[in-house]
Protein backbone atom coordinates (compact mmCIF):
# COMPACT_ATOMS: atom_id res chain seq x y z
CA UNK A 1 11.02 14.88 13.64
CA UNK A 2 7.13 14.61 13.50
CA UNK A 3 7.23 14.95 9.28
CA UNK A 4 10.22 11.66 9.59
CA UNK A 5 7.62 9.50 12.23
CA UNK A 6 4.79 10.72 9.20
CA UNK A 7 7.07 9.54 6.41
CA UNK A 8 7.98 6.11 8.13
CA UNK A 9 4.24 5.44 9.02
CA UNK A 10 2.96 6.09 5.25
CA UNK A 11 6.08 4.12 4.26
CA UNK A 12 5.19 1.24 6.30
CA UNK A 13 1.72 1.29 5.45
CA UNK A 14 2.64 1.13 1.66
CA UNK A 15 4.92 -1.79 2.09
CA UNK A 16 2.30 -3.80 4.29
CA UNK A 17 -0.08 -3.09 1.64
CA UNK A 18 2.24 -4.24 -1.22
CA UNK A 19 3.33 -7.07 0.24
CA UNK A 20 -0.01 -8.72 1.40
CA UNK A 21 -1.60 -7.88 -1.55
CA UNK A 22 1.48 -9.55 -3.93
CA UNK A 23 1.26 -12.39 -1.89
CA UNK A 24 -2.32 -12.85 -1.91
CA UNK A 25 -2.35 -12.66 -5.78
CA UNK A 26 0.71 -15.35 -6.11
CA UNK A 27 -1.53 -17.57 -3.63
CA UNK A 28 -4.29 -17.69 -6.46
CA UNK A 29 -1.99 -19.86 -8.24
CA UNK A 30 -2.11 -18.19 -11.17
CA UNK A 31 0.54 -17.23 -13.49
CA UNK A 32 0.70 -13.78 -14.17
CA UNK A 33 3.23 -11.50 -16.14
CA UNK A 34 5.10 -8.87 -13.43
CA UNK A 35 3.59 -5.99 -15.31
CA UNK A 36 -0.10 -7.16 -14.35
CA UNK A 37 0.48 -8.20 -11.14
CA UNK A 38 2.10 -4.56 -10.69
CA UNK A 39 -1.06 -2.72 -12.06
CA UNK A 40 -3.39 -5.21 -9.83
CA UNK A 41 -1.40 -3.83 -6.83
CA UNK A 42 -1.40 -0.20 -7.52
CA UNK A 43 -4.46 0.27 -8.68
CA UNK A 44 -5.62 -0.86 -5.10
CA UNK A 45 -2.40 0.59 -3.27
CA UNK A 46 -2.59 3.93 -4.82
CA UNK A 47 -6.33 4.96 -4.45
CA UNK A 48 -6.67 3.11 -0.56
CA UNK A 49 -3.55 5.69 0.27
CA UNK A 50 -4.78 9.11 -1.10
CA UNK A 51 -8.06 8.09 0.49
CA UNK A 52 -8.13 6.22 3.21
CA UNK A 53 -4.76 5.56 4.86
CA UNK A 54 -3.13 9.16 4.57
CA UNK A 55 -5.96 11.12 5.86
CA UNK A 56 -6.63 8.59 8.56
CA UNK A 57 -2.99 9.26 9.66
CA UNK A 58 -2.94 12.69 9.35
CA UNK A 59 -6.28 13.20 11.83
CA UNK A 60 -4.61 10.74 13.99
CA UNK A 61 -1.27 13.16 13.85
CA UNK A 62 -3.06 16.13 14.73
């Protein structure tokens, strides 16, 4: 059960992260094609969850 809670949490930290950060780039207003709005996202998703977010759950876990 604890590995499904730890699944769910990274989960919903990925899709909060997605998500603010696709709407904060369609706020600028500008155009973009889906392909470079998808790097812009995961180059910032990606690293700030191997890095930051994961290991900051897994202390908290225990």
């Amino acid at each position: 059960m604890a590995k499904l809670m730890f699944t769910f949490k990274v989960w919903l930290c990925v899709w909060f992260m997605v998500t603010g950060l696709s709407f904060c780039i369609i706020r600028m207003g500008t155009p973009m094609p889906l392909v470079l709005r998808t790097l812009i996202v995961t180059v910032i998703v990606a690293p700030s969850m191997v890095y930051v977010i994961i290991p900051f759950l897994q202390r908290k876990r225990g």
